[in-house]
N, C-alpha and C. Protein backbone atom coordinates (compact mmCIF):
# COMPACT_ATOMS: atom_id res chain seq x y z
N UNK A 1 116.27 185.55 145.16
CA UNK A 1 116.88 184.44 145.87
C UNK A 1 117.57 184.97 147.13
N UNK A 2 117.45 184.43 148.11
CA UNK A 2 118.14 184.48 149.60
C UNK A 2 119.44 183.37 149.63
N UNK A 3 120.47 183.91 150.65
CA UNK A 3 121.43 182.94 151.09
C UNK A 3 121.24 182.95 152.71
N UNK A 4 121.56 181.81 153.27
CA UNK A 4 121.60 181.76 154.36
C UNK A 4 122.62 180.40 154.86
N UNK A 5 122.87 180.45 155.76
CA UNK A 5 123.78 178.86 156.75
C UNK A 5 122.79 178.74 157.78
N UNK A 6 122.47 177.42 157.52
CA UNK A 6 122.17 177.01 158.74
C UNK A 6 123.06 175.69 159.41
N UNK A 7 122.80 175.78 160.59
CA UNK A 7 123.95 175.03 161.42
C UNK A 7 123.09 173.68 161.65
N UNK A 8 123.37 172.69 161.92
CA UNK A 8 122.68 171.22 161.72
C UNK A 8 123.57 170.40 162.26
N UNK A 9 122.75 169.52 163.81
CA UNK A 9 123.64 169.16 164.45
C UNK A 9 123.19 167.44 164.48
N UNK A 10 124.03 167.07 164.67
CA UNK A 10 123.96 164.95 164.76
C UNK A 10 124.62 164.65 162.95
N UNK A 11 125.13 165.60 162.47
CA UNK A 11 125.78 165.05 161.56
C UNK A 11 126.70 164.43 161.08
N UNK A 12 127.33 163.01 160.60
CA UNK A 12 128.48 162.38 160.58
C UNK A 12 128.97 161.54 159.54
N UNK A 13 128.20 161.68 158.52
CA UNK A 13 128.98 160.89 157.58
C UNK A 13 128.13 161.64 156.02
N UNK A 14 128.69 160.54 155.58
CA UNK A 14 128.55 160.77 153.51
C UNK A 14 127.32 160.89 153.36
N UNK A 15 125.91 159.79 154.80
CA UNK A 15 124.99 159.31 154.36
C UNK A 15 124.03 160.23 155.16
N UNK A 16 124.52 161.15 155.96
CA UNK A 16 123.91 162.18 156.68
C UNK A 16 123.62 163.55 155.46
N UNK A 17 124.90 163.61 155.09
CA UNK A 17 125.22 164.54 154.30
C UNK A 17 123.98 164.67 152.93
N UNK A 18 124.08 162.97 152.47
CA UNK A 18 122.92 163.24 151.34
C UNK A 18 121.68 163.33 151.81
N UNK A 19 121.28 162.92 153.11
CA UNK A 19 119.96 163.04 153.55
C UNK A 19 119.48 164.78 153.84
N UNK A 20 120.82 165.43 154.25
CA UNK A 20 120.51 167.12 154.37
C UNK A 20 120.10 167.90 153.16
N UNK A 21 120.71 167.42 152.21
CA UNK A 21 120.97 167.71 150.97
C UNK A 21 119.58 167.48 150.38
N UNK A 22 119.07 166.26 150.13
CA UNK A 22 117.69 165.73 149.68
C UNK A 22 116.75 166.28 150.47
N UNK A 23 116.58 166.50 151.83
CA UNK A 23 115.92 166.94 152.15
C UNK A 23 115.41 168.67 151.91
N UNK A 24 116.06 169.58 151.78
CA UNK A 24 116.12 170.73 151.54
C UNK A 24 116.07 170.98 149.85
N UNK A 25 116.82 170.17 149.12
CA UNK A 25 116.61 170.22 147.72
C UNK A 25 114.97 169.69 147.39
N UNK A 26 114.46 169.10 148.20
CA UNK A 26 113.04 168.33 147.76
C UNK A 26 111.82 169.03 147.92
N UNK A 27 112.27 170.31 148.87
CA UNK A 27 111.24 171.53 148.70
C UNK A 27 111.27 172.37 147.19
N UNK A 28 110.41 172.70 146.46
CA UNK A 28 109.93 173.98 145.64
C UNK A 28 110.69 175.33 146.40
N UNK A 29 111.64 175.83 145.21
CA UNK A 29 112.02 177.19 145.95
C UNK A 29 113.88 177.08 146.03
N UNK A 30 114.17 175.77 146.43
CA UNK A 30 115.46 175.80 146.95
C UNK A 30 116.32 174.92 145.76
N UNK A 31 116.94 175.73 145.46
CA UNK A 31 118.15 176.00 144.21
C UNK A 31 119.25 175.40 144.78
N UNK A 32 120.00 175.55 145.77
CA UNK A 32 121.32 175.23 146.29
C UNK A 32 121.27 174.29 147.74
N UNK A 33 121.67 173.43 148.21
CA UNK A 33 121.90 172.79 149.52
C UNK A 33 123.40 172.38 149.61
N UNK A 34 124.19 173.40 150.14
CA UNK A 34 125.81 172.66 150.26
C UNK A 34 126.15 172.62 151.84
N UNK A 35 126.31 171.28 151.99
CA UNK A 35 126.57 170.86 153.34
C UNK A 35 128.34 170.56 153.72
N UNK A 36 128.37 171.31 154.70
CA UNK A 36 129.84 171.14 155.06
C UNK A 36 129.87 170.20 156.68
N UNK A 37 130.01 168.84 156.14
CA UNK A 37 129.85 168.13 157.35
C UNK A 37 130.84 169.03 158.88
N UNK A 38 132.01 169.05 158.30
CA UNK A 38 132.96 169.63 159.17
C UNK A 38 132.77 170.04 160.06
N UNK A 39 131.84 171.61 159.59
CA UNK A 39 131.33 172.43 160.43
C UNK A 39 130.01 172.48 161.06
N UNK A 40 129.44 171.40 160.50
CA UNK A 40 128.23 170.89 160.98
C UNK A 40 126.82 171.98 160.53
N UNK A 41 127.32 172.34 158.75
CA UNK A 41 126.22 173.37 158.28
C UNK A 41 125.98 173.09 157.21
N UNK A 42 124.92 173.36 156.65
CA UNK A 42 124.39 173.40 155.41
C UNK A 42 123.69 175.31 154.76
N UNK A 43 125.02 175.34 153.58
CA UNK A 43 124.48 176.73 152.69
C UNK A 43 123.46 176.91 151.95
N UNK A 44 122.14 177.57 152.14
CA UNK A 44 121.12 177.21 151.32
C UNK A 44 120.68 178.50 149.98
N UNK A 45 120.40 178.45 149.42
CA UNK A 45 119.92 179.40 148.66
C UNK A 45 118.64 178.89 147.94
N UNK A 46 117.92 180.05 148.22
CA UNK A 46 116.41 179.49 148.19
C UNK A 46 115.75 180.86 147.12
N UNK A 47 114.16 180.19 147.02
CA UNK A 47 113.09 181.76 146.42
C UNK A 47 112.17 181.43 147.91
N UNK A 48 112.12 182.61 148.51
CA UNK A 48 111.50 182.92 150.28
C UNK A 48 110.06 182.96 149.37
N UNK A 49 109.51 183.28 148.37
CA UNK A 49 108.27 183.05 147.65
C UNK A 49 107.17 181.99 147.38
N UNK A 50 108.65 180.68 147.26
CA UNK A 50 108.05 179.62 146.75
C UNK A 50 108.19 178.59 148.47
N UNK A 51 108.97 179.25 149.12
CA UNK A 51 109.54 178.18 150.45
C UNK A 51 109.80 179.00 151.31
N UNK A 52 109.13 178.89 152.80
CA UNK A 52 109.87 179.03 153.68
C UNK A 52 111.02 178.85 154.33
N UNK A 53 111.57 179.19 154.95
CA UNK A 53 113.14 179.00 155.98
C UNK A 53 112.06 178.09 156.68
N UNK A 54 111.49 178.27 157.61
CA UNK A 54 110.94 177.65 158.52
C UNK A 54 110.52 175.96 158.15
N UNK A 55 110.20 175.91 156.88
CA UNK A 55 109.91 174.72 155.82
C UNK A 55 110.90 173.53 155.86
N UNK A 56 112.24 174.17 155.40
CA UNK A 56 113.56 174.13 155.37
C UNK A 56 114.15 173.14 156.46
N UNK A 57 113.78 173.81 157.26
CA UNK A 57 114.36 173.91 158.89
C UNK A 57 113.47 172.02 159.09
N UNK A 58 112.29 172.51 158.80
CA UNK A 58 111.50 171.34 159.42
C UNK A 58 111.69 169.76 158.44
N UNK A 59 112.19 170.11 157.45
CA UNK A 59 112.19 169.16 156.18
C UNK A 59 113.52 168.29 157.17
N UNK A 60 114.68 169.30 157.27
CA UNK A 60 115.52 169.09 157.73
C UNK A 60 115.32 168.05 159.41
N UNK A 61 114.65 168.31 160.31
CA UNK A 61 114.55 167.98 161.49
C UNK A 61 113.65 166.46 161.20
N UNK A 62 112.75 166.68 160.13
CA UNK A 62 112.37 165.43 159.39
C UNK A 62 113.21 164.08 159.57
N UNK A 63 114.48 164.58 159.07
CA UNK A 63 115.34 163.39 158.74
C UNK A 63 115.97 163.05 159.74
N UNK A 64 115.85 163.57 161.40
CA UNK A 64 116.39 162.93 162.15
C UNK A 64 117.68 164.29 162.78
N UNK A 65 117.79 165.04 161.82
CA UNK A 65 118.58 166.29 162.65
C UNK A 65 118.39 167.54 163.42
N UNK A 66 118.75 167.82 163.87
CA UNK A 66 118.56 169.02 165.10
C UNK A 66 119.26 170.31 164.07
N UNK A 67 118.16 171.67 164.10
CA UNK A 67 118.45 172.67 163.48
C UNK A 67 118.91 173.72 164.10
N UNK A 68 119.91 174.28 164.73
CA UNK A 68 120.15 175.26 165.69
C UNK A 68 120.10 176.64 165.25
């Protein structure tokens, strides 16, 4: 398993938050999605085996957010 932050920007509420969350949890591979609206990031912990970062990233940009 890998850890990583990624930073995720246009984020603002409860309903952003579960969409980051679902989105990254809905890949194969990824164990953890904790989003800290605050700081405008989401902590991921993944298997790099079963999922790409790059996957991740795009699942994410899916829903309407910008991945920096």
């Amino acid at each position: 398993m890998e850890k990583t932050v990624l930073k995720v920007n246009g984020m603002s509420c409860e309903h952003c938050v579960k969409a980051v969350t679902g989105a990254a949890l809905g890949l194969a591979g990824v164990k953890t999605a904790a989003v800290d609206l605050k700081a405008g990031t989401v902590a991921l912990e993944y298997d790099p085996e079963k999922t790409a970062l790059d996957a991740v990233k795009a699942a994410i940009v899916d829903e309407g957010y910008e991945v920096a």
